[in-house]
Protein backbone atom coordinates (compact mmCIF):
# COMPACT_ATOMS: atom_id res chain seq x y z
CA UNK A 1 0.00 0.00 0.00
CA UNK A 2 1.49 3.62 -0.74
CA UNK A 3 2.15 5.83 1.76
CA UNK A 4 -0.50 8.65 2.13
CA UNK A 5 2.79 11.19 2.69
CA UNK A 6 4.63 9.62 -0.11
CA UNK A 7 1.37 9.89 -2.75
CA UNK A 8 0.75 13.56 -1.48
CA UNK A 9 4.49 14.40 -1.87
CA UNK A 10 4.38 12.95 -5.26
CA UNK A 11 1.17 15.09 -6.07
CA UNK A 12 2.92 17.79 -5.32
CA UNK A 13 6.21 17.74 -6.51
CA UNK A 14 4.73 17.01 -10.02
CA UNK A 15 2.55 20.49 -9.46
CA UNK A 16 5.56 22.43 -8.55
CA UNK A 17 7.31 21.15 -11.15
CA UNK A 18 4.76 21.95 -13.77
CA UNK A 19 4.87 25.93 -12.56
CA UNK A 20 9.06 25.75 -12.37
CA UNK A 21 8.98 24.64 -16.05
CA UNK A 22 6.54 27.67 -16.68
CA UNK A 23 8.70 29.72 -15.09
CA UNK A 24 11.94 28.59 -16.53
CA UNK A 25 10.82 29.27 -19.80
CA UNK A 26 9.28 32.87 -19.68
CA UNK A 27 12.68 33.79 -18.18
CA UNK A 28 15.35 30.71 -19.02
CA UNK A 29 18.25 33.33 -19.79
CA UNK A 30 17.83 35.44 -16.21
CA UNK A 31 17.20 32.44 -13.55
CA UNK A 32 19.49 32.33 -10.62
CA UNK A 33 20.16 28.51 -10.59
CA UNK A 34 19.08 26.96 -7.09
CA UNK A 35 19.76 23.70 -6.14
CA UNK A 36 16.46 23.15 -4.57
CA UNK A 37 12.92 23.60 -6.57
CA UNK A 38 12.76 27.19 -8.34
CA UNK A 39 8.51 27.34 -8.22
CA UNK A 40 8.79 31.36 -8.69
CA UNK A 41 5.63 32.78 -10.15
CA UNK A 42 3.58 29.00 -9.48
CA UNK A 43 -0.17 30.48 -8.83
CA UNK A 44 -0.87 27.15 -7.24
CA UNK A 45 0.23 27.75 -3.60
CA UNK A 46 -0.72 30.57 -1.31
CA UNK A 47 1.60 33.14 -1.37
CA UNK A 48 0.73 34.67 2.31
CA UNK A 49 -0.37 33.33 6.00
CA UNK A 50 -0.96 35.00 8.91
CA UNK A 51 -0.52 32.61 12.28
CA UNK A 52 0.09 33.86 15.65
CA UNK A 53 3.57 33.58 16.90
CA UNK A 54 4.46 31.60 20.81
CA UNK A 55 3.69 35.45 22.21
CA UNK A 56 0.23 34.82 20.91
CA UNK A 57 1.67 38.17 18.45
CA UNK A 58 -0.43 37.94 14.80
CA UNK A 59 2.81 37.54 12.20
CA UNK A 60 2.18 37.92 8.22
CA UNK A 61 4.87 37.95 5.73
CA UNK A 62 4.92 41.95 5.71
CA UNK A 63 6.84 41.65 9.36
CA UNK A 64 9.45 40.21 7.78
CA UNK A 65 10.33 42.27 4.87
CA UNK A 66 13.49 42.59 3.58
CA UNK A 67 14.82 38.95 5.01
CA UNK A 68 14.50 35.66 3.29
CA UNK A 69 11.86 33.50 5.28
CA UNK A 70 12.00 29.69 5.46
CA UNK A 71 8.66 28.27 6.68
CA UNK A 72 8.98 24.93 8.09
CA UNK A 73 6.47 22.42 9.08
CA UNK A 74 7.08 20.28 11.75
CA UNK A 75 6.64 19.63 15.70
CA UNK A 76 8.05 19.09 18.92
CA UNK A 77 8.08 15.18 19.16
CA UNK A 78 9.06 14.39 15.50
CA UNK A 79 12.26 12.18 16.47
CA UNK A 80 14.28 12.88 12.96
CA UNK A 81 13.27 15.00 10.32
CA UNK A 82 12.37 18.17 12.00
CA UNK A 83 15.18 18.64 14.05
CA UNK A 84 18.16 17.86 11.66
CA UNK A 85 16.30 20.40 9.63
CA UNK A 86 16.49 22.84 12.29
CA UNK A 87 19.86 22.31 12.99
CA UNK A 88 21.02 22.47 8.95
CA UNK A 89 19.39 25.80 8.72
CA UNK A 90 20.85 27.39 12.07
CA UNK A 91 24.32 26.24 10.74
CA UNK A 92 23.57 27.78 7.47
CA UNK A 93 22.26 30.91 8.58
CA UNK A 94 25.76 31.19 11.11
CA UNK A 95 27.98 30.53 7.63
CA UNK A 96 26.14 33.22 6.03
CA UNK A 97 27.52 35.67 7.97
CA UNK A 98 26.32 39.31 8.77
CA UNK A 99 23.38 38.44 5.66
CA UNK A 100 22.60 35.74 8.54
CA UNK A 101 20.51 38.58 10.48
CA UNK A 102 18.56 38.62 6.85
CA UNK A 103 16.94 35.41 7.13
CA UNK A 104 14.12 34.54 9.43
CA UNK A 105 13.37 30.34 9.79
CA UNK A 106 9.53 30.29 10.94
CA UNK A 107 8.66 26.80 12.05
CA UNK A 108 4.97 26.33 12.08
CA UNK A 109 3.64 23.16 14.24
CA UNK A 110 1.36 20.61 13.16
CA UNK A 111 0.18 19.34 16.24
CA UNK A 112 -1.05 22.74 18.38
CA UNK A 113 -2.37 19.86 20.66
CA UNK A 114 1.38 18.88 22.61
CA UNK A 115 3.17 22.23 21.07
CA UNK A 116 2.07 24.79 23.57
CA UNK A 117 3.26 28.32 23.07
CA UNK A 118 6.16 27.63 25.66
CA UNK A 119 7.23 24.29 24.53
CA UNK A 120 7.42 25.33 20.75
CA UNK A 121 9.48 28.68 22.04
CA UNK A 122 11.85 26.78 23.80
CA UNK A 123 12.31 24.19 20.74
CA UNK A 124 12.87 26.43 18.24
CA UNK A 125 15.55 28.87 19.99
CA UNK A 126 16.88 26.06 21.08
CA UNK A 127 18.77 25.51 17.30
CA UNK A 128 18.84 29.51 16.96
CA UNK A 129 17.91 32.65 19.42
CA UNK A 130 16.19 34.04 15.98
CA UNK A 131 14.12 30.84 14.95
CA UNK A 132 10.12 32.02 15.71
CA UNK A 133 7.41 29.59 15.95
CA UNK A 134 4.28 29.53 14.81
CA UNK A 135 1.00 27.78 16.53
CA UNK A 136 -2.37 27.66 14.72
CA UNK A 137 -5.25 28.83 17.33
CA UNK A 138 -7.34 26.02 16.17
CA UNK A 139 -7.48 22.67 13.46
CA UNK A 140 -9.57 25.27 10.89
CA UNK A 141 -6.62 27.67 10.72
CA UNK A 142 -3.84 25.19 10.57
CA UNK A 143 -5.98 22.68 7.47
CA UNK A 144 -6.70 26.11 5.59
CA UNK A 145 -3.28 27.22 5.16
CA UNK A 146 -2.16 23.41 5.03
CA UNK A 147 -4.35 23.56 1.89
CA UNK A 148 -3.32 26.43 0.36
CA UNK A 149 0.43 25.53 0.68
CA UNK A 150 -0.74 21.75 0.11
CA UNK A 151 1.23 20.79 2.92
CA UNK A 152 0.08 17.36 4.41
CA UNK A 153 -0.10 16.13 8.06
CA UNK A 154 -1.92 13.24 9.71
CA UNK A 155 -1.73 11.74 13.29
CA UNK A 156 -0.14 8.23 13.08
CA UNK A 157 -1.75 6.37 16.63
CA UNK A 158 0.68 5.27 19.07
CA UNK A 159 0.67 2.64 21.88
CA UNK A 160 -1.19 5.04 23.89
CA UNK A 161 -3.27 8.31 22.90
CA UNK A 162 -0.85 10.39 23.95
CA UNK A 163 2.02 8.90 22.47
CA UNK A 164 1.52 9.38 18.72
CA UNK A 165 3.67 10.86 15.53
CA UNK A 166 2.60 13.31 12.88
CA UNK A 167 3.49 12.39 9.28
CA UNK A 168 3.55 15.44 7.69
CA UNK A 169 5.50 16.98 4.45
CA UNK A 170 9.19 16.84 4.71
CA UNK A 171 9.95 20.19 2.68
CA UNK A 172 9.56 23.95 3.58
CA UNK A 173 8.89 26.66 1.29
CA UNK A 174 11.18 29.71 1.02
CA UNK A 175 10.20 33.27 0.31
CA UNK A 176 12.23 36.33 -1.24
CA UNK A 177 13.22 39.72 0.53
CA UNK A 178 10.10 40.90 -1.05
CA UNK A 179 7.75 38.56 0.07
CA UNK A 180 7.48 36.35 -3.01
CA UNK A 181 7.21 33.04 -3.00
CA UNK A 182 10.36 31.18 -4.75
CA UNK A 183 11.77 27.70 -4.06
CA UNK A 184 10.02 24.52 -2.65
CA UNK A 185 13.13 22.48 0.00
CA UNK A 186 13.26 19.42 0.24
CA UNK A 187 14.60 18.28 3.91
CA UNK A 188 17.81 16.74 4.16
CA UNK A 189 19.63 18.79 1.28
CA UNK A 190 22.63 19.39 4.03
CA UNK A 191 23.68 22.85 5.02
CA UNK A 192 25.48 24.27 1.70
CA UNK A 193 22.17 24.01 -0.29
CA UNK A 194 20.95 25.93 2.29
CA UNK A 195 23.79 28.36 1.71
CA UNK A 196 23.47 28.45 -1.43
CA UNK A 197 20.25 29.44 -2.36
CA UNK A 198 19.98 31.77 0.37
CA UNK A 199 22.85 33.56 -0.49
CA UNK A 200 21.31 34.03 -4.20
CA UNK A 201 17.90 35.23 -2.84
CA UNK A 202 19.56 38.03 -0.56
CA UNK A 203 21.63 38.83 -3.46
């Protein structure tokens, strides 16, 4: 049987894909070559959110103008993915310099129910002082802009109701100085892809 998180993956990869071909050829000659998914000007995906932060502090995209954001799906509990994430981007944002203080990681949890607003603080500055983390205020705000960004998540059942996993999209989606939406990340590129394309997006 296929993996609900594999099959969604797939969906989506094949959409971005579609819009980065689009893309590529309106403007082949002028692209900045990343090494992770160039989905600049793909109408598919929301291009906004607006989530309150672990102060309980409404953030949009307009707060962080003028820095590259990385929004990052995850949680507390995930044993792998999510953390080795978090710890390739705070390395990456360290070997970036002085542009470091131009990037702003915003993790965004998928399970509101265990990630209080202290818990998810304490997780994400735990891999960088400047990491923020976002909390839904309820399931309708967190499947609407899981839609919209057709990001997946579902609660795999543990041995006991409390002790459960999340399977959820393992990529983030990376937005411009300006606000724009431009490359889909796959997790577990390593740190100099990281680099990389965040060097060529504060550029």
């Amino acid at each position: 049987m296929i993996n609900p998180a594999r099959r969604t993956f797939a969906r989506l990869a094949l959409a971005l894909a579609g819009g980065a071909l689009v893309a590529l050829v309106a403007g082949c000659n002028k692209a900045p070559e990343f090494k992770n998914l160039d989905i600049t000007g793909n109408t598919q995906f929301g291009s906004n959110f607006s989530l309150p932060d672990t102060s309980g502090k409404t953030r949009t995209l307009d707060d962080f103008k003028g820095r590259a954001v990385v929004l990052f799906f995850g949680y507390t509990h995930c044993p792998d993915v999510c953390p080795t994430t978090l710890a390739e981007l705070s390395q990456a944002v360290q070997q970036l310099g002085p542009d470091g203080k131009r990037v702003r990681v915003l993790m965004v949890t998928v399970d509101p129910a265990r990630d209080t607003p202290e818990l998810l603080a304490q997780y994400v500055t735990a891999f960088n002082p400047s990491f923020i983390g976002l909390r839904p205020a309820d399931d309708a705000q967190l499947a609407k802009l899981s839609k919209e960004l057709r990001v997946y998540y579902a609660k795999a059942p543990g041995k006991t109701p409390g002790d459960y996993t999340m399977d959820h999209t393992a990529a983030s989606y990376v937005f411009d100085p300006q606000g724009k939406l431009r490359l889909f990340a796959r997790d577990g590129q390593g740190v100099q892809t990281w680099v990389h394309d965040l060097k060529l997006l504060l550029d």
